[in-house]
Protein backbone atom coordinates (compact mmCIF):
# COMPACT_ATOMS: atom_id res chain seq x y z
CA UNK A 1 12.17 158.48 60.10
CA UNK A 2 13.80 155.44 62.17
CA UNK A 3 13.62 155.40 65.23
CA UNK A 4 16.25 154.98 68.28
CA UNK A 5 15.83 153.85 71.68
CA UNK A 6 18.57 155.42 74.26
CA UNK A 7 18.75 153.25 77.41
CA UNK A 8 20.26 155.86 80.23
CA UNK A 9 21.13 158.90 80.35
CA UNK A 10 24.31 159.48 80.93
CA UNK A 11 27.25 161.88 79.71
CA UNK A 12 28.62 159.63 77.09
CA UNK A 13 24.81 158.80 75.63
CA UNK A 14 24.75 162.67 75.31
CA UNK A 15 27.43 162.37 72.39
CA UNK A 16 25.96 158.93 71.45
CA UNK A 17 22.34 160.51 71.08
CA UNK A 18 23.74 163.38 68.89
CA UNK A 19 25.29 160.73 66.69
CA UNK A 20 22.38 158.75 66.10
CA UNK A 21 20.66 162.32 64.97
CA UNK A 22 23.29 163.06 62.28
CA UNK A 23 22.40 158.93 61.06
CA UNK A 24 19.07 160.32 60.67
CA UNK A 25 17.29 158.87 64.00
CA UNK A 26 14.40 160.19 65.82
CA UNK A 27 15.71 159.57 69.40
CA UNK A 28 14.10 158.46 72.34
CA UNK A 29 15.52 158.55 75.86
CA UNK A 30 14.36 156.32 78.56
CA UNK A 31 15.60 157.42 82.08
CA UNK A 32 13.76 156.94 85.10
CA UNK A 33 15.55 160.85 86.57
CA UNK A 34 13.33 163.50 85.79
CA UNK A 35 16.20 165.53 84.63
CA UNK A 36 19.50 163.16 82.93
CA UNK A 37 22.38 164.90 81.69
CA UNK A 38 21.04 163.43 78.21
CA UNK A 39 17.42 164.91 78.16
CA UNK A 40 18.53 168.20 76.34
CA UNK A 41 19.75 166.55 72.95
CA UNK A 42 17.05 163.90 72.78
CA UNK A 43 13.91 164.11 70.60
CA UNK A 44 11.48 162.50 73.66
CA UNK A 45 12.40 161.46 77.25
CA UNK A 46 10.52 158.90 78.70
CA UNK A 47 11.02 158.24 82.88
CA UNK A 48 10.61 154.92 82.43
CA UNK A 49 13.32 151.95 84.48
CA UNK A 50 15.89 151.04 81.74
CA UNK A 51 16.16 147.74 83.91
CA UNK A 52 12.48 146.78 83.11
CA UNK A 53 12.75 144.92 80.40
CA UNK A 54 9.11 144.27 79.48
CA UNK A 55 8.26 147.70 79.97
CA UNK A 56 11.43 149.24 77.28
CA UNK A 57 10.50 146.06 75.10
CA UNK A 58 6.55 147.43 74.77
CA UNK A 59 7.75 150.97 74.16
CA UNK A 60 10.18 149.56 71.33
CA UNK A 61 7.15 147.74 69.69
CA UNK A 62 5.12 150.84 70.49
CA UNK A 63 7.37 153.19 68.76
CA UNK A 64 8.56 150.84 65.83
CA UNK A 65 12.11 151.23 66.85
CA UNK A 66 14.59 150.25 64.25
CA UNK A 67 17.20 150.40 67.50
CA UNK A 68 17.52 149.90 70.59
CA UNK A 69 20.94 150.71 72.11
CA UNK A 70 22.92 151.71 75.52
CA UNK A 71 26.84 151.96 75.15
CA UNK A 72 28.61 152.60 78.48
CA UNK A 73 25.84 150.61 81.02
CA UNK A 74 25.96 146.88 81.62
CA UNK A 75 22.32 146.24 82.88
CA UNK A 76 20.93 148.50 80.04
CA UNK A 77 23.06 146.63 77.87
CA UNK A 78 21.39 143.59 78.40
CA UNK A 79 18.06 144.48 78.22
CA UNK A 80 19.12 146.30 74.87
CA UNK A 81 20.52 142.69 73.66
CA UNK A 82 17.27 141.11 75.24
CA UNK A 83 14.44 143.74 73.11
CA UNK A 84 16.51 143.31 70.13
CA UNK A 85 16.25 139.75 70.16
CA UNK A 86 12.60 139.86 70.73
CA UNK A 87 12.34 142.11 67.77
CA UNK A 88 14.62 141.15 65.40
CA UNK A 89 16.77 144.72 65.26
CA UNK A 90 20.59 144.40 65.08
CA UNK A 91 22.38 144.07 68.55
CA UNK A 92 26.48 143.28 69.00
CA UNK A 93 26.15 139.79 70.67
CA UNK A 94 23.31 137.42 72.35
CA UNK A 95 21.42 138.61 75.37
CA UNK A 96 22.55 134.93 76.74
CA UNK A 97 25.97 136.72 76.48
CA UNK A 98 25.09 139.71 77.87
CA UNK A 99 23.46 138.59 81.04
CA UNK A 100 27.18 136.50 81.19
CA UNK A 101 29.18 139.50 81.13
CA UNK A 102 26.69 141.25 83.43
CA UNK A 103 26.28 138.89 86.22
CA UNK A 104 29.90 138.88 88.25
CA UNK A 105 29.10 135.22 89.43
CA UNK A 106 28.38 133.82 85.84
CA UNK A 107 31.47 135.86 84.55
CA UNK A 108 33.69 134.43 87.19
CA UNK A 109 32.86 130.98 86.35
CA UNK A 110 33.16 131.26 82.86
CA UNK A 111 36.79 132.95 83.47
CA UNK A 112 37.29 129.97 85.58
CA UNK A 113 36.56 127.24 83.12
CA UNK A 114 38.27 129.67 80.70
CA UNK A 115 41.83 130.13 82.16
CA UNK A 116 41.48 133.58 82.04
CA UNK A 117 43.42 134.96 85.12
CA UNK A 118 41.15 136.45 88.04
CA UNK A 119 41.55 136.39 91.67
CA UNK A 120 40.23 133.58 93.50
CA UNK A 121 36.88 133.94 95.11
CA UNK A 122 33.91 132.95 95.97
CA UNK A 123 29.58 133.96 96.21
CA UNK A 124 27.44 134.27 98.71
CA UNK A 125 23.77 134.75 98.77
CA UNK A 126 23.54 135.44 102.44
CA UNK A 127 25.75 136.68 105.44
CA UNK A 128 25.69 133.07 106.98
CA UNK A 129 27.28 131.81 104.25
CA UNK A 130 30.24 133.87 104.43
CA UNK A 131 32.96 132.37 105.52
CA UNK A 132 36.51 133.63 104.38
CA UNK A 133 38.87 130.89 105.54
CA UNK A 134 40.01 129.55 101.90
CA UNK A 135 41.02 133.50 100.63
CA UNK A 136 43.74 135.49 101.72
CA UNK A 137 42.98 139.03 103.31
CA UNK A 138 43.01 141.74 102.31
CA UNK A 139 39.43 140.64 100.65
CA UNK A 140 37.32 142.65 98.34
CA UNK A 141 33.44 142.04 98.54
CA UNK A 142 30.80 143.83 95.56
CA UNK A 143 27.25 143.07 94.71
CA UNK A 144 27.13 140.37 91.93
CA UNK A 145 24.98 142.63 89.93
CA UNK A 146 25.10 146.46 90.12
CA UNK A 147 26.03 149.78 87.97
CA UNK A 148 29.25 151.09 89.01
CA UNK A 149 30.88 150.95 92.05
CA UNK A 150 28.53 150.87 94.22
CA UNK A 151 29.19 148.55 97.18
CA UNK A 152 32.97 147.93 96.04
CA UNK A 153 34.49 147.37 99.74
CA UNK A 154 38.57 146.51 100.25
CA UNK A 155 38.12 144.51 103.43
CA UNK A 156 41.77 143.83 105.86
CA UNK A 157 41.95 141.41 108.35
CA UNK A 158 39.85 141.96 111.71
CA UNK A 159 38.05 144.77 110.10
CA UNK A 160 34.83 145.92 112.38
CA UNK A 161 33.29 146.54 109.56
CA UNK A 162 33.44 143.64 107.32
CA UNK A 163 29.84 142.15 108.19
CA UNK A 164 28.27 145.42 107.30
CA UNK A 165 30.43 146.01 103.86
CA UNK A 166 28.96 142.38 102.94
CA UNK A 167 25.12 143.18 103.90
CA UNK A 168 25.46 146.26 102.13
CA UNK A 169 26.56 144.43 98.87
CA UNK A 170 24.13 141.91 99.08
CA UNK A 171 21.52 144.64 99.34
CA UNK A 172 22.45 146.25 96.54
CA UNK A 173 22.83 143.82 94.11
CA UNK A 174 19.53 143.23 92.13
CA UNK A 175 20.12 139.12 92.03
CA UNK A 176 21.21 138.88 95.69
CA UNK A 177 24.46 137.40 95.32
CA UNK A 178 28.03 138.98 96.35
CA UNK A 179 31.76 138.04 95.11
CA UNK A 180 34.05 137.77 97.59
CA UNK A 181 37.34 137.61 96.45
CA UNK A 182 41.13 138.22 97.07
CA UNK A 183 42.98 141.69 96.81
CA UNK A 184 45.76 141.45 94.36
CA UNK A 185 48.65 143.83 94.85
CA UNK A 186 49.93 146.15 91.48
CA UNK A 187 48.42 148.83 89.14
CA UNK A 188 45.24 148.92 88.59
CA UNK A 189 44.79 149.55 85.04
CA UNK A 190 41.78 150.12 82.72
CA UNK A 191 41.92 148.65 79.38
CA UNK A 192 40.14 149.68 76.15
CA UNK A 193 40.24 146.84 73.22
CA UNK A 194 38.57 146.12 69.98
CA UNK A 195 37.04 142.97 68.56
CA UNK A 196 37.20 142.88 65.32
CA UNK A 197 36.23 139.57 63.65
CA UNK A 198 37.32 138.11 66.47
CA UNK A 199 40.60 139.11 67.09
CA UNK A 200 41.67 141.64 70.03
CA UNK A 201 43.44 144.85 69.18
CA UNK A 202 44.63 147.35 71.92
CA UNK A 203 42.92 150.67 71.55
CA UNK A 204 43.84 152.47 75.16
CA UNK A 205 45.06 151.71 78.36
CA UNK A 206 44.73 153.92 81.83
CA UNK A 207 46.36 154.19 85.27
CA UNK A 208 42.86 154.37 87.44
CA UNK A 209 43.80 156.42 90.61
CA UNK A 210 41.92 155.28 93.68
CA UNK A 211 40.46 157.43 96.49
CA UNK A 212 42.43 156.69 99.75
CA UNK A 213 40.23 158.36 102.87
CA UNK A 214 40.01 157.01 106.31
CA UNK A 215 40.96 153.81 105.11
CA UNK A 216 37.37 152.88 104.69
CA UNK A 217 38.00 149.96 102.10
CA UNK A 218 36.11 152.77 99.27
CA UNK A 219 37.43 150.98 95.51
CA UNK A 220 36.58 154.48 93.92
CA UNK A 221 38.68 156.67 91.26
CA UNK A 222 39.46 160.27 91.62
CA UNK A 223 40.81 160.11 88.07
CA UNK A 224 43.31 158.15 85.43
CA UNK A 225 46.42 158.92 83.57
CA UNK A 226 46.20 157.63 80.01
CA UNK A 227 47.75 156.21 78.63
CA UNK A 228 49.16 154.04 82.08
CA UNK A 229 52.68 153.96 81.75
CA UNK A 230 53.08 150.28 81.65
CA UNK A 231 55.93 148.33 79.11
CA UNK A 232 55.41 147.10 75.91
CA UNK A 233 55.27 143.57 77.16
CA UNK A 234 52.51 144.17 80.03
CA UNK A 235 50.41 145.69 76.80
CA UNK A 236 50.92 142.69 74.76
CA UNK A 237 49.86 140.87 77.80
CA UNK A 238 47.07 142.41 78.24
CA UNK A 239 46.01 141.98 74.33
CA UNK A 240 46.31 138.13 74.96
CA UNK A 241 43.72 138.14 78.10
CA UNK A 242 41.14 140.64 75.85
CA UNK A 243 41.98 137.58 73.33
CA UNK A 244 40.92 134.94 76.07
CA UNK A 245 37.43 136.80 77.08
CA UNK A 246 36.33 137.34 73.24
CA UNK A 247 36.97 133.37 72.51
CA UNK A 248 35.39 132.29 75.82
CA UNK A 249 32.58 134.53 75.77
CA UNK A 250 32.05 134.64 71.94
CA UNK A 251 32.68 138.14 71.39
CA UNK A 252 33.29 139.08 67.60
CA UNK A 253 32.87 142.52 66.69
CA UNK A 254 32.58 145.05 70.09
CA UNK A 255 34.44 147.26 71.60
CA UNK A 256 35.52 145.62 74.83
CA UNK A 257 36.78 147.07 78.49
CA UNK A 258 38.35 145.21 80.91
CA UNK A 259 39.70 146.20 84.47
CA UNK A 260 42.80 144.25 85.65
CA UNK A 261 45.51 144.36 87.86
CA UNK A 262 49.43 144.60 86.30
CA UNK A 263 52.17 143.59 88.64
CA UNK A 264 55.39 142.98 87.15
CA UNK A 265 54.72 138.93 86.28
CA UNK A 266 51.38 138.83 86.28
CA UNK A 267 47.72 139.82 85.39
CA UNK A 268 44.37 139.69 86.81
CA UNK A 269 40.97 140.92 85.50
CA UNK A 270 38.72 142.29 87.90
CA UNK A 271 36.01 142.53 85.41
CA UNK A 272 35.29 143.34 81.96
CA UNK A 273 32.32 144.50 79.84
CA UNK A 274 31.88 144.13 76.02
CA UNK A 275 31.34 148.03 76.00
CA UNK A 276 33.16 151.54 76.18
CA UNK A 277 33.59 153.27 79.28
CA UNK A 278 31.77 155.87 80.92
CA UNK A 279 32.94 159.12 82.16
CA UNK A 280 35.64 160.85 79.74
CA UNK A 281 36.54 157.52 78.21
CA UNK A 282 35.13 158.43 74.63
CA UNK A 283 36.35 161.90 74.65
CA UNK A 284 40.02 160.97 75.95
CA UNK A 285 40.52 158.37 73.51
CA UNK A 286 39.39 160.61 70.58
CA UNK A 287 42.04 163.00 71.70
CA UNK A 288 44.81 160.75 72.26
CA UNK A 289 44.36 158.69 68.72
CA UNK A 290 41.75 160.88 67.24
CA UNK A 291 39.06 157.70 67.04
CA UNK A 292 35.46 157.77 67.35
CA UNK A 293 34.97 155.09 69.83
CA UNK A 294 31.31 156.00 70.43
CA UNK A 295 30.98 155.14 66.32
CA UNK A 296 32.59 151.70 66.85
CA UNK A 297 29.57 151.37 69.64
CA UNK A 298 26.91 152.35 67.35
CA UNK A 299 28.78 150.02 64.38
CA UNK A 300 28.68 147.01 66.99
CA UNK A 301 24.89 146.87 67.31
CA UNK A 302 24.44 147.95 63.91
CA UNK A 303 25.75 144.33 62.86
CA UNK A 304 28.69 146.77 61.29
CA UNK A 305 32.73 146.06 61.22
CA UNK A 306 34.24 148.25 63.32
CA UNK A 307 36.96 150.19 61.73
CA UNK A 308 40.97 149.76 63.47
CA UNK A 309 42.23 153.26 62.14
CA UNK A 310 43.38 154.76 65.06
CA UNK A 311 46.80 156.60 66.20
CA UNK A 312 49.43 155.62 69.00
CA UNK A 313 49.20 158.92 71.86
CA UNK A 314 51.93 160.80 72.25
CA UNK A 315 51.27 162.21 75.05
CA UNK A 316 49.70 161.57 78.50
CA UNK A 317 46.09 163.33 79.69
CA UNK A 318 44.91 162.91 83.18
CA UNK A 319 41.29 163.10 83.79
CA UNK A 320 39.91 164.18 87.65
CA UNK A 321 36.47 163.78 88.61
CA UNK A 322 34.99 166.30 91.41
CA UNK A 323 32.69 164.83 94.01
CA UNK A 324 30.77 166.95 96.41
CA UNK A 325 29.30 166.25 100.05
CA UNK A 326 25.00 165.59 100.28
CA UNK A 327 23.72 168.66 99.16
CA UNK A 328 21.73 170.63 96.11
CA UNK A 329 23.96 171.29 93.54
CA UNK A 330 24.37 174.53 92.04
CA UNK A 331 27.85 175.11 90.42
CA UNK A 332 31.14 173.89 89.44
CA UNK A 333 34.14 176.39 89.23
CA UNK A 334 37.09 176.74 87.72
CA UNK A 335 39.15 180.20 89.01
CA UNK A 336 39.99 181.84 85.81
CA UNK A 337 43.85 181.58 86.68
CA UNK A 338 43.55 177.55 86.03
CA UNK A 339 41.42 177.73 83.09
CA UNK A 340 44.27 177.86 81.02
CA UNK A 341 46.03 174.83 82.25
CA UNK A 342 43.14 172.45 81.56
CA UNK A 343 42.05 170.91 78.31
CA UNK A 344 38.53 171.11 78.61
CA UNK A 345 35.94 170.44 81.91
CA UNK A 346 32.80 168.85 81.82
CA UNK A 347 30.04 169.11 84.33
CA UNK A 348 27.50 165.77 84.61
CA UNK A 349 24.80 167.48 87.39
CA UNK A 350 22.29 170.03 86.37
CA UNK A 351 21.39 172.72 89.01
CA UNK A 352 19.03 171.65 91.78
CA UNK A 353 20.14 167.47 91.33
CA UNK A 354 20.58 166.09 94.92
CA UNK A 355 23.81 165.22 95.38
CA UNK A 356 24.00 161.47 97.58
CA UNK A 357 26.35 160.72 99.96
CA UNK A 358 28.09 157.75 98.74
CA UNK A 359 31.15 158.22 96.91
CA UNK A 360 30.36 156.68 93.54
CA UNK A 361 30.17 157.25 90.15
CA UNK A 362 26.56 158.07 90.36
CA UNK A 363 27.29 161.21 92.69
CA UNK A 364 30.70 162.89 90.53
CA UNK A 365 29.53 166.44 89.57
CA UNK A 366 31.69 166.81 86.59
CA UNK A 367 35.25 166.46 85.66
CA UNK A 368 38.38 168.50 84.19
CA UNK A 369 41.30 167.22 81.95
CA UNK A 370 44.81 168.27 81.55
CA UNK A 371 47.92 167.16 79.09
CA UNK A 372 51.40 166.66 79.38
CA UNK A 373 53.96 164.94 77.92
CA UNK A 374 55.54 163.23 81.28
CA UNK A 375 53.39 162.31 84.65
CA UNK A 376 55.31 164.41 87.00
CA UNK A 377 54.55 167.37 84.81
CA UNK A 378 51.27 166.04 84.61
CA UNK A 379 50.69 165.94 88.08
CA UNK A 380 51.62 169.08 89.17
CA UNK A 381 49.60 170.74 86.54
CA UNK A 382 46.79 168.46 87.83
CA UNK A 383 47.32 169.28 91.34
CA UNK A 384 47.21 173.47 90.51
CA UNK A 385 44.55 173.25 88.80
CA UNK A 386 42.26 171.01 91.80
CA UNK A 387 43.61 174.37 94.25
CA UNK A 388 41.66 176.35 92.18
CA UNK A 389 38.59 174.40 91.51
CA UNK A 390 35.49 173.76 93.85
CA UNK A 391 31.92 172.95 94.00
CA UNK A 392 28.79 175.28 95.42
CA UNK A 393 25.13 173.86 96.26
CA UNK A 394 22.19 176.54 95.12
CA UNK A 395 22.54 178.60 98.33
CA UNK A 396 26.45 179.29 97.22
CA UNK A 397 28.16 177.16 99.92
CA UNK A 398 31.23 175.38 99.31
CA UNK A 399 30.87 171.40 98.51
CA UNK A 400 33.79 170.13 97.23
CA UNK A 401 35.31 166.84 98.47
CA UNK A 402 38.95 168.66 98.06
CA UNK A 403 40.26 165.52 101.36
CA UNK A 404 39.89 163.06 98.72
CA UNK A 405 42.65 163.91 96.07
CA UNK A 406 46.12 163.54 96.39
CA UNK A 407 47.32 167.28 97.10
């Protein structure tokens, strides 16, 4: 029986490990949490750091894997890119390119070199060496190298707390750098492409909704509306950046998400990642033009051509992540009078996970979806529906963060 290697364990490697089962792999998780979302589909979990490279690359040799993947994780990426080069499997691009696309200050200067349009910036490997005077405020600082958004800090002119949003970066990321660089005014808007023998095709857009709370400079989402209601011209736009990244970073056949910035004139790419998304990503886009995004993944490191048959939406679904104060968690809830105006909810925590108290993408408990055919309608269902909904640790005490969401 082959033999797969899962890197994280994650909601979206939950679908991707059932897939690799019905292609007839024996699947192995490796996920240093004791209890991942993922465990209860897999064949084996190992706890094992999917960021130590030598340690997945022994258990590949080990196990005689036939692949090693991770779909929706940049630093597992790479060291998915990096065992399968060491072992001959299949893999979508280099591990050369990978660590490119994974390293912010390496990606920046290739955009640089490349034309492709980015804010301007610059990196810092220490707090004396931050000094702001060629940017524009507002500024946005993030680790160099780190899951998520962890660290993500909007930073305005005179802010007190600007020297501590930059330590805290530079302590998170795992190669010690930081980008600092300027905040550019317009939607934010998530991007889902395909590369298909080298050309970029336009799969999915998004409207990424950001939390807004004591003006604390926090770059997290609450949720997205997708697709983002953006013209026909910003899309085609947008095609010709994806374009840009898969020439200059010698992408051929991957799915690839970028997040930019659309004013009306212009746009700028925050970052991008030769991968799907996390979260709901997979699951909205099947809905919206019933394709298997998760199968192009799996096609892209199986040295595969990924396939462009996919449908225009027409109509919009919002997704809403829940996050919950520190805590134990026990439950999500929807009241049964909502139930009916939702698509479908997910929950990502198992009973008895601690809960951290950083708003991140690490700490969402789980997430609803609703459709609609125009945004207003979709908001107000949206907003009903959040009334209704909260969050309990194991004792039964409330724990939703219900001050973060537009109500």
């Amino acid at each position: 029986m082959k033999t797969a290697i899962v890197l994280g364990g994650t909601f979206p490697h939950r679908e991707l490990i059932l897939k690799l089962k019905t292609k007839g792999y024996y699947t192995i998780l490796i996920d240093y949490y004791e209890n991942p979302i993922a465990k209860v589909v897999a064949d084996e979990h190992l706890r094992e750091s999917t960021l130590d490279r030598e340690k997945v690359l022994s258990i590949a040799r080990e196990r005689n894997a036939s692949l090693v993947i991770s779909t929706c994780i940049d630093q597992a990426n790479a060291i998915a890119c990096y065992v399968a080069e060491e072992l001959n499997l299949p893999h979508p691009y280099s591990y050369k390119t990978a660590v490119n696309v994974t390293d912010k200050v390496l990606m920046k200067e290739i955009m640089a070199v490349n034309s492709i349009p980015t804010a301007k910036y610059f990196y810092i490997n220490s707090i004396e060496h931050f000094h702001p005077e060629s940017l524009t405020y507002p500024i946005i600082v993030k680790p160099a190298d780190c899951n998520g958004s962890k660290g993500v800090r909007r930073i305005d002119k005179n802010d007190s707390n600007e020297q501590e949003y930059i330590k805290a970066a530079l302590a998170l990321s795992r190669n010690g750098y930081a980008i600092i660089e300027e905040f550019k005014e317009g939607k934010e808007v998530g991007v889902d492409c395909l590369i298909v023998n080298g050309k970029a095709h336009l799969l999915m857009t998004r409207e990424r909704r950001k939390i807004d709370i004591n003006n604390d400079g926090i770059q997290q989402i609450y949720g997205s509306y997708w697709p983002a209601p953006i013209s026909n011209k910003q899309q085609q736009n947008l095609c010709s950046v994806a374009q840009k990244i898969a020439d200059a970073f010698h992408l051929y056949n991957t799915p690839l998400m970028m997040q930019t910035i659309v004013s009306e004139n212009e746009i700028n790419v925050i970052e991008f990642a030769p991968r799907i998304g996390g979260g709901e990503n997979y699951h909205i886009i099947k809905i919206l033009t019933e394709y298997d995004i998760i199968e192009a993944a799996v096609n892209s490191f199986l040295g595969m051509e990924i396939s462009l048959d996919y449908k225009k939406p027409t109509f919009y679904i919002g997704d809403n992540y829940i996050y919950a104060r520190p805590s134990v968690f026990g439950a999500m809830r929807i009241n049964d009078e909502a139930k009916s105006l939702i698509e479908y909810a997910n929950i990502y925590r198992c009973a008895g996970s601690e809960i951290g108290k950083d708003i991140s993408s690490s700490n969402r408990v789980g997430v609803f979806c609703t459709k609609e055919y125009t945004i207003k309608d979709l908001q107000e269902k949206t907003n009903k529906v959040l009334k209704h909904t909260d969050v309990y640790d194991v004792s039964g005490n409330s724990i939703m963060r219900k001050d973060i969401y537009e109500l």
